[in-house]
Protein backbone atom coordinates (compact mmCIF):
# COMPACT_ATOMS: atom_id res chain seq x y z
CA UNK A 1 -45.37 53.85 47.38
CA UNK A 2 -44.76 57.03 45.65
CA UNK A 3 -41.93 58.97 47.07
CA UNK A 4 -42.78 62.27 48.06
CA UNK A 5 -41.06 65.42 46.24
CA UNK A 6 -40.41 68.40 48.22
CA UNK A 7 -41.50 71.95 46.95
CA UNK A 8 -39.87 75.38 46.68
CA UNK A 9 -42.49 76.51 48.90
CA UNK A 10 -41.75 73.98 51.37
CA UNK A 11 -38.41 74.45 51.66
CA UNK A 12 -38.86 78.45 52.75
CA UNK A 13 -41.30 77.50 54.73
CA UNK A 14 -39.19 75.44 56.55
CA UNK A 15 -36.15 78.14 56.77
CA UNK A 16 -39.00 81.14 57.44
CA UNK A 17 -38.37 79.33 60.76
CA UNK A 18 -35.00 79.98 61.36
CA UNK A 19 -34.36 83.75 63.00
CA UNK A 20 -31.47 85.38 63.37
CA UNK A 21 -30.52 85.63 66.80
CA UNK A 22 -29.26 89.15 67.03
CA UNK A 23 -31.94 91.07 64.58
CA UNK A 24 -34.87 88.57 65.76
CA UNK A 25 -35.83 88.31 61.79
CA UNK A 26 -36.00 84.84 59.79
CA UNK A 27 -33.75 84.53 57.62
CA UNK A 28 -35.97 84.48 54.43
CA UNK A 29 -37.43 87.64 54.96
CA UNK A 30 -33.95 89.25 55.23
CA UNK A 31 -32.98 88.26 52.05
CA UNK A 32 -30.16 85.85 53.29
CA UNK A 33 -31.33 82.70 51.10
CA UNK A 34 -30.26 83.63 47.71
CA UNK A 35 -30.27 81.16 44.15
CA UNK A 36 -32.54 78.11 45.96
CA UNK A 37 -33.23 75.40 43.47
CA UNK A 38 -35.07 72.33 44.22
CA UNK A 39 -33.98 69.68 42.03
CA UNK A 40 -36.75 66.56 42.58
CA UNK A 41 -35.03 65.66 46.88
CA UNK A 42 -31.92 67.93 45.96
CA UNK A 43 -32.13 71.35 47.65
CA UNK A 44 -29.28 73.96 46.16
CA UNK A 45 -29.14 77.52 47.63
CA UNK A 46 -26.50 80.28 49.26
CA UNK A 47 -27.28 81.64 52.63
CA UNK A 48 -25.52 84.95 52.71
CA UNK A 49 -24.75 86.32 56.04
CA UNK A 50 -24.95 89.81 56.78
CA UNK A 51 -21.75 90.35 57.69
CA UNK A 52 -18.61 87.86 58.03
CA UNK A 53 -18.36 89.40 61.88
CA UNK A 54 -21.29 88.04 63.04
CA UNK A 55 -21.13 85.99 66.18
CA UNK A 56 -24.19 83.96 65.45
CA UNK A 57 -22.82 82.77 62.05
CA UNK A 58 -21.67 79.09 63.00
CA UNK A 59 -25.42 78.69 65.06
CA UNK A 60 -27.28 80.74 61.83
CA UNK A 61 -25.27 77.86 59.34
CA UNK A 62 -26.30 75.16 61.41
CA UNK A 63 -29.58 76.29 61.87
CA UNK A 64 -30.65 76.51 57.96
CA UNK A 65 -28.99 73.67 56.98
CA UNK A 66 -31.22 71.62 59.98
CA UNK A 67 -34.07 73.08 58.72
CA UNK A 68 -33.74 71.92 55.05
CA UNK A 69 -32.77 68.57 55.90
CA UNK A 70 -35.93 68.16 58.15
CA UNK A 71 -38.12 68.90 55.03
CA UNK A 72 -40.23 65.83 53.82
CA UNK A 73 -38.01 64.40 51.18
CA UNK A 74 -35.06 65.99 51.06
CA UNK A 75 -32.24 64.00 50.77
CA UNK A 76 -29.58 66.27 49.80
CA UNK A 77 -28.86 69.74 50.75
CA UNK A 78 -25.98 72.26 48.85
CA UNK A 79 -25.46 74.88 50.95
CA UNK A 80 -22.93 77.58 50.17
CA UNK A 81 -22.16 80.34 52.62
CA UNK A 82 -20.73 83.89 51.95
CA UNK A 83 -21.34 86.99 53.42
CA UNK A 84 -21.93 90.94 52.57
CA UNK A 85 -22.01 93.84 54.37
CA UNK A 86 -24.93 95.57 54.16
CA UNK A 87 -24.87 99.60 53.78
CA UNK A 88 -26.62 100.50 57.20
CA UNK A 89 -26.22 104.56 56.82
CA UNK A 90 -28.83 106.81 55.45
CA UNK A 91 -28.11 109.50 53.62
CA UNK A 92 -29.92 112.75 54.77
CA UNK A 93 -28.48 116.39 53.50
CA UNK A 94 -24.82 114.91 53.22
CA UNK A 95 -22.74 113.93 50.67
CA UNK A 96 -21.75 110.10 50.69
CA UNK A 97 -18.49 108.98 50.42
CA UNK A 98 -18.56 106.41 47.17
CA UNK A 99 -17.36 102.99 48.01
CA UNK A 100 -17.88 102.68 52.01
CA UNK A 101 -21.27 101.27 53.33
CA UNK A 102 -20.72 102.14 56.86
CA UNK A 103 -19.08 105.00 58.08
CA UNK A 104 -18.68 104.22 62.10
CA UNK A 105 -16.85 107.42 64.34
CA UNK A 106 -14.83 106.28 68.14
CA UNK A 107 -14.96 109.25 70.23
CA UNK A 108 -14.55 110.00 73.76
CA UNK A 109 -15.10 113.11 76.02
CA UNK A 110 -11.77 113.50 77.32
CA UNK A 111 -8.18 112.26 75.97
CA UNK A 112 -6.23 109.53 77.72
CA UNK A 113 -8.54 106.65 77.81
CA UNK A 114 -7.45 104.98 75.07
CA UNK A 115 -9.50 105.99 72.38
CA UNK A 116 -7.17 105.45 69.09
CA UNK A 117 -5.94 101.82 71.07
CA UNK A 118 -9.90 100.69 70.74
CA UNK A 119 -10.05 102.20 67.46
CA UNK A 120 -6.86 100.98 65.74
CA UNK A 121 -7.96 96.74 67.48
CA UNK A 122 -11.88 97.62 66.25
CA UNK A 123 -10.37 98.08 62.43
CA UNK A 124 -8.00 95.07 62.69
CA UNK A 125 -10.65 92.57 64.21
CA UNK A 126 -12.67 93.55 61.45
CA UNK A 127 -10.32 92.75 58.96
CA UNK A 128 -9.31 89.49 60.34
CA UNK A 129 -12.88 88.64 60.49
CA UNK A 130 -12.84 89.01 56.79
CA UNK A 131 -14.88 92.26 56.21
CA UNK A 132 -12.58 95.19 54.04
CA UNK A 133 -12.37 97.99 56.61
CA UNK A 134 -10.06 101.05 56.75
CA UNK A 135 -9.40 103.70 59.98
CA UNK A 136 -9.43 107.77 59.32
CA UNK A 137 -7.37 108.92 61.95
CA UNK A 138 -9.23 112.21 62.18
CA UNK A 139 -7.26 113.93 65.53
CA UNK A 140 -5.76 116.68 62.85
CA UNK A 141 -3.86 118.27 65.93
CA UNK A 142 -2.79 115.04 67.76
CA UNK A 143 -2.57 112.51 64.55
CA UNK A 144 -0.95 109.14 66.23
CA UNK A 145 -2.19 106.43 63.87
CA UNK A 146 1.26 105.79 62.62
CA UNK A 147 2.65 105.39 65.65
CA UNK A 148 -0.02 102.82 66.45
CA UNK A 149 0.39 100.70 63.41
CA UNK A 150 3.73 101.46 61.69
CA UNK A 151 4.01 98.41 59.43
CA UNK A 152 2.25 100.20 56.50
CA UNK A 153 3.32 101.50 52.74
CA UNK A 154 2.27 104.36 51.42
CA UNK A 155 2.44 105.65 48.28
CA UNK A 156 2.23 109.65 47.48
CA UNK A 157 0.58 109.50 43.39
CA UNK A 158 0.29 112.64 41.55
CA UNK A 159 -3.53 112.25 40.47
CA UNK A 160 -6.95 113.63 41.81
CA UNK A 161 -7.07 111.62 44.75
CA UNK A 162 -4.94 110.47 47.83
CA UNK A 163 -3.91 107.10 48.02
CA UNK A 164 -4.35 105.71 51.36
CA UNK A 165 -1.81 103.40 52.92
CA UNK A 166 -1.79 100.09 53.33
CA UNK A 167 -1.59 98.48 56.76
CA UNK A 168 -1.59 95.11 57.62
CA UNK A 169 -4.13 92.55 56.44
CA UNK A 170 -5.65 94.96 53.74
CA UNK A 171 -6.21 97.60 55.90
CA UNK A 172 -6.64 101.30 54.38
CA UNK A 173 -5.44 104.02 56.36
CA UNK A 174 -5.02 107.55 56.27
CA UNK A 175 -3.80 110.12 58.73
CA UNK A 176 -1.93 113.13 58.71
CA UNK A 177 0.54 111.90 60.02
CA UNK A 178 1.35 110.45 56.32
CA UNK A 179 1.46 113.48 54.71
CA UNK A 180 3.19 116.03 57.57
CA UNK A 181 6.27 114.89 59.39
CA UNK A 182 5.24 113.84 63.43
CA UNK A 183 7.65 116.84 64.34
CA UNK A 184 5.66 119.21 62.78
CA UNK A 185 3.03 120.88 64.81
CA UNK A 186 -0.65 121.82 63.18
CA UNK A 187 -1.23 125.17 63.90
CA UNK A 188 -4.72 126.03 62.56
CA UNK A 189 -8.03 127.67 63.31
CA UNK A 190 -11.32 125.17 63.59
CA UNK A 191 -12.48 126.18 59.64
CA UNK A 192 -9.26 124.50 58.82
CA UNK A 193 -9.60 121.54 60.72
CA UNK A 194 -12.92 120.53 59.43
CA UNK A 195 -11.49 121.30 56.19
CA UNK A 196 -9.32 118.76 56.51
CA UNK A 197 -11.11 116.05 58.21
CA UNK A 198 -13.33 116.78 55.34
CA UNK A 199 -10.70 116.10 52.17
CA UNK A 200 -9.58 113.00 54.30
CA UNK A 201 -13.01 111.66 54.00
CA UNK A 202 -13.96 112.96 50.48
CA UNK A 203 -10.31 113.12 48.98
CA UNK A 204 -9.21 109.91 49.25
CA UNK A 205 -9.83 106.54 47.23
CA UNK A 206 -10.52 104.57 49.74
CA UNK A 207 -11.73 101.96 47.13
CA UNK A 208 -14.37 99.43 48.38
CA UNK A 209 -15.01 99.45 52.20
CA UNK A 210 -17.39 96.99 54.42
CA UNK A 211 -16.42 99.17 57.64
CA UNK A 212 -14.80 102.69 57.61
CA UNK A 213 -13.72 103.78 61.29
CA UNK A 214 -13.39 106.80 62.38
CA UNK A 215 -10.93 107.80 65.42
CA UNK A 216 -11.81 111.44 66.34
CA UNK A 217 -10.33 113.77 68.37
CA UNK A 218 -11.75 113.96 72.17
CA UNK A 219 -14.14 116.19 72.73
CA UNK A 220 -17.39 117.79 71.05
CA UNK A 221 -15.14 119.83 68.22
CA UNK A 222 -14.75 120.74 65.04
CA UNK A 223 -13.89 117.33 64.08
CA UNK A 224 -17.22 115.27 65.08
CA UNK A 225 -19.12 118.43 64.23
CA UNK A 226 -17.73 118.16 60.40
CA UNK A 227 -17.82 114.15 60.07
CA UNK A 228 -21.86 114.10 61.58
CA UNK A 229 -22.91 117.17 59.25
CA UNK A 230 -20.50 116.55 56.06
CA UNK A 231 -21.27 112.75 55.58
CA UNK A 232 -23.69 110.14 56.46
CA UNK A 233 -22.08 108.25 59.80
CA UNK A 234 -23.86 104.54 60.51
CA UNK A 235 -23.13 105.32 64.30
CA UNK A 236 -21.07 106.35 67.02
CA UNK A 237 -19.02 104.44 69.74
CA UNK A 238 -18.17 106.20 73.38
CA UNK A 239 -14.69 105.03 74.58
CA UNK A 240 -14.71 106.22 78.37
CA UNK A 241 -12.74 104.54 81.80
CA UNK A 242 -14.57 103.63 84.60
CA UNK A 243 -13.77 106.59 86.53
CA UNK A 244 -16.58 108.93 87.49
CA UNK A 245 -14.97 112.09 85.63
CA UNK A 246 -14.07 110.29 82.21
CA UNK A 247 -17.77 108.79 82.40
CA UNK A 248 -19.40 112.19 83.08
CA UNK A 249 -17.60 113.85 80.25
CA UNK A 250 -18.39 110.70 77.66
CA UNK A 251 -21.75 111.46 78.29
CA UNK A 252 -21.92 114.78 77.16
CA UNK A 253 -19.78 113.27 74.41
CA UNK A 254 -22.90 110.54 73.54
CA UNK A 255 -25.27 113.22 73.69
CA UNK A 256 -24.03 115.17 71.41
CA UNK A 257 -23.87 112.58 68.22
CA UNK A 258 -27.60 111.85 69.43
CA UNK A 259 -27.80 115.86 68.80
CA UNK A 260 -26.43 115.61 65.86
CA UNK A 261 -28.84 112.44 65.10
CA UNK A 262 -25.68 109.87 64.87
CA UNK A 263 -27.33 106.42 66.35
CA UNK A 264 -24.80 105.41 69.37
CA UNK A 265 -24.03 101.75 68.74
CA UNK A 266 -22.35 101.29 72.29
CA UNK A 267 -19.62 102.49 75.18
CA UNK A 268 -16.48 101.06 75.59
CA UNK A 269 -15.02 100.76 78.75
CA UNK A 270 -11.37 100.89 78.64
CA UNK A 271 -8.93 99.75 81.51
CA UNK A 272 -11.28 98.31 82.61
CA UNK A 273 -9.81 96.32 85.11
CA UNK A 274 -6.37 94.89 86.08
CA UNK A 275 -5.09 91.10 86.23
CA UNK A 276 -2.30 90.19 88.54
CA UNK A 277 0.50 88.06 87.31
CA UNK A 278 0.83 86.45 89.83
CA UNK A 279 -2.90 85.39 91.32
CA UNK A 280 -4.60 86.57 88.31
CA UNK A 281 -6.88 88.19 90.28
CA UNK A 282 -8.84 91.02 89.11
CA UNK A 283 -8.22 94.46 90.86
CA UNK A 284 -10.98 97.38 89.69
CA UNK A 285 -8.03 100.77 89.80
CA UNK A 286 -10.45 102.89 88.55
CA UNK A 287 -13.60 101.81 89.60
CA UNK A 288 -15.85 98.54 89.28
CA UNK A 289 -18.26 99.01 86.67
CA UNK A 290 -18.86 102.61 85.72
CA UNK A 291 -19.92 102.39 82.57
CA UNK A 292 -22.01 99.67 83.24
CA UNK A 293 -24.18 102.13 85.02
CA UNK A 294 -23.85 104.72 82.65
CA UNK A 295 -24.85 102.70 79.42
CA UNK A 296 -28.11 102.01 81.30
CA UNK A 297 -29.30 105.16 82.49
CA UNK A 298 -28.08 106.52 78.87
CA UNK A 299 -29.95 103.85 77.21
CA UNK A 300 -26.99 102.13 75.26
CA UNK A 301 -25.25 98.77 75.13
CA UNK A 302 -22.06 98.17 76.65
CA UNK A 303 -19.51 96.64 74.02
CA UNK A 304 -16.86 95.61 75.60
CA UNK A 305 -14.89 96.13 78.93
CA UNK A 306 -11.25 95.71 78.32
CA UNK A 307 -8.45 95.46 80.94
CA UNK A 308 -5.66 97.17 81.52
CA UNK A 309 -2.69 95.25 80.75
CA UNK A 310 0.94 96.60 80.56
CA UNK A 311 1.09 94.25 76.74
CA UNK A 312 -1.47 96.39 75.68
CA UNK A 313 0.54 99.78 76.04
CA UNK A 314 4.01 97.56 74.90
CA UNK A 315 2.17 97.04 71.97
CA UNK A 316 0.67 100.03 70.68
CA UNK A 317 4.31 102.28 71.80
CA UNK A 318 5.77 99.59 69.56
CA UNK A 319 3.46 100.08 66.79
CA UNK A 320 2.38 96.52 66.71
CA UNK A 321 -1.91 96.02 66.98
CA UNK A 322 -2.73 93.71 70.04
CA UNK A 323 -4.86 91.55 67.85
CA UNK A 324 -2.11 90.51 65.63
CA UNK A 325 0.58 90.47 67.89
CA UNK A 326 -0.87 88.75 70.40
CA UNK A 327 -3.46 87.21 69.77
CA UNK A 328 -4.01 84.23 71.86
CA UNK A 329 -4.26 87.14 74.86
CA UNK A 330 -7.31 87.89 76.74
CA UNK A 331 -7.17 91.51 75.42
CA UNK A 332 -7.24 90.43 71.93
CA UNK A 333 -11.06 88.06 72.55
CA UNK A 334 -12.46 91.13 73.89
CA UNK A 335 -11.19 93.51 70.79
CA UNK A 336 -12.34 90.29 68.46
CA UNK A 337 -16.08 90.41 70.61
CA UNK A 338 -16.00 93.93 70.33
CA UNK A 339 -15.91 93.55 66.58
CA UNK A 340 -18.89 91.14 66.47
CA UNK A 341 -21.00 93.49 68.40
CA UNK A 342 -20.18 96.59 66.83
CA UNK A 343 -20.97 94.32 63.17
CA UNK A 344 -24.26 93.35 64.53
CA UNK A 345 -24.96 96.40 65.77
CA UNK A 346 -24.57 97.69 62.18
CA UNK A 347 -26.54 94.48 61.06
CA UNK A 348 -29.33 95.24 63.06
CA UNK A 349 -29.33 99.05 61.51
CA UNK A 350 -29.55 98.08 58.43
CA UNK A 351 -32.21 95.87 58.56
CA UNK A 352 -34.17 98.13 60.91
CA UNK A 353 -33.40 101.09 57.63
CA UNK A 354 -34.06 98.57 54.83
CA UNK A 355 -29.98 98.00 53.68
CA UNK A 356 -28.82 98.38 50.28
């Protein structure tokens, strides 16, 4: 009996079968089966994943590698696995920054509601995922990104550019809060502000970057104003409370990146609810659900709803990133599901504007 020989062609169609649960594309068609050989019933390939973030990557693995095995003579299957971020942004009048693929801002419509805490977690869990992110701590009036993470060196190079700092697990950071003492107060007219949120973007060597992010100052400002119209943002996260005024003002916040033609990837909810010590029962201070509602009838995904936990605020006074200081803590799951939402989010962007 002759044994049968599987085909190149069989072998794709096999994996055309497998989708990717998030983007709803095979995995073929997306480009994430890269240097298949077919070596008499020895299959050889890569599957590269579009970002190392995902949270479908462990079902996506198992998935391909099923497939090839259930091909008509295949004995033996070589899979390697890697991943790369794919550049999701589209450049339209603006100048792009060289290096960073996606360019992702964290506003809010009015201050207090923890908007640099989801910001500061967001670029961490990204990191520890494995993806090379930095965080542009773009609040030129109220910079507090150093006090936030404040194991970091920096290094002040004569040269054409600004060397970021470097925080923990590779992550790139910049602030002005590095380059004017926290005592000093910015006095300065809008033109200057977006002037600087500007040279922070465009004057620094931020090197390569999977994931730049963006904590802006609250509000509809100069800021936002100069990051959507000076450089090509992949998308824009709300951070609002539950509370009925934080989530009317976020809103208007959300609106005006659609304005500006900034895709919204999602809204945070922040304090979102509290756990007892004691019971660990769930009390709802400022409302049950808000932005649930709000998401809907604005047409975006929720992203996360984290509590309000006296560690978190310990933490961040002490300069110390929930995620890596505690990170066994329910907090630090929904900052690390946060992260794979906001990477698939950018996934599915990129596919839906053909990614570089």
């Amino acid at each position: 009996m002759v044994a049968l020989i599987p085909s190149k062609d069989d072998v794709l169609a096999a994996l055309r079968r497998v989708k990717d649960p998030e983007l709803g594309m095979d995995v073929v068609s997306m480009g994430m089966i890269r240097d298949l050989v077919v070596r008499g019933d020895e299959v050889d390939f890569t599957l590269e994943l579009t970002t190392p973030a995902c949270p479908f990557n462990a079902q996506i693995e198992q998935a391909v590698r099923e497939a090839v095995q259930g091909v008509k003579g295949v004995k033996s299957v070589k899979m390697r696995v890697t991943a790369r971020v794919r550049q999701a942004a589209v450049p339209r009048q603006q100048v792009e920054v060289p290096g960073i693929k996606n360019i992702i801002a964290v506003g809010s419509g009015k201050g207090g509601v923890g908007k640099t805490t989801v910001a500061t977690n967001l670029a961490v869990a990204l990191a520890e995922a494995g993806a090379s992110a930095g965080i542009l701590d773009a609040d030129i009036y109220g910079s507090s990104l150093t006090r936030f993470i404040r194991r970091y060196t920096f290094e002040s190079r004569p040269g054409t550019k600004i060397q970021p700092a470097l925080g923990p697990l590779g992550l790139r950071m910049m602030s002005m809060g590095l380059l004017v003492p926290d005592t000093t107060p910015i006095i300065w007219r809008g033109p200057l502000v977006g002037g600087a949120v500007r040279q922070m973007l465009l004057e620094v060597e931020w090197g390569e970057l999977d994931y730049l992010i963006v904590d802006l100052p609250p509000g509809t400002g100069d800021a936002p104003l100069t990051l959507a119209q000076t450089i090509p943002v992949t998308g824009a996260i709300i951070v609002t409370t539950p509370q009925q005024a934080s989530l009317d003002i976020a809103i208007k916040a959300l609106h005006m990146f659609r304005k500006l033609n900034v895709e919204i990837l999602g809204l945070v909810e922040n304090m979102s609810y509290y756990v007892c010590n004691n019971c660990g029962a769930r009390e709802h201070i400022f409302g049950k659900d808000g932005a649930v509602s709000a998401a809907a009838e604005a047409g975006a995904p929720l992203l996360a709803q984290i509590p309000l936990l006296p560690r978190i605020r310990e933490l961040s006074d002490g300069g110390e990133p929930l995620v890596i200081s505690d990170p066994d803590s329910e907090a630090a799951q929904v900052f690390r599901a946060l992260a794979r939402r906001v990477a698939a989010g950018v996934s599915v962007l990129a596919v839906r504007r053909g990614a570089r």
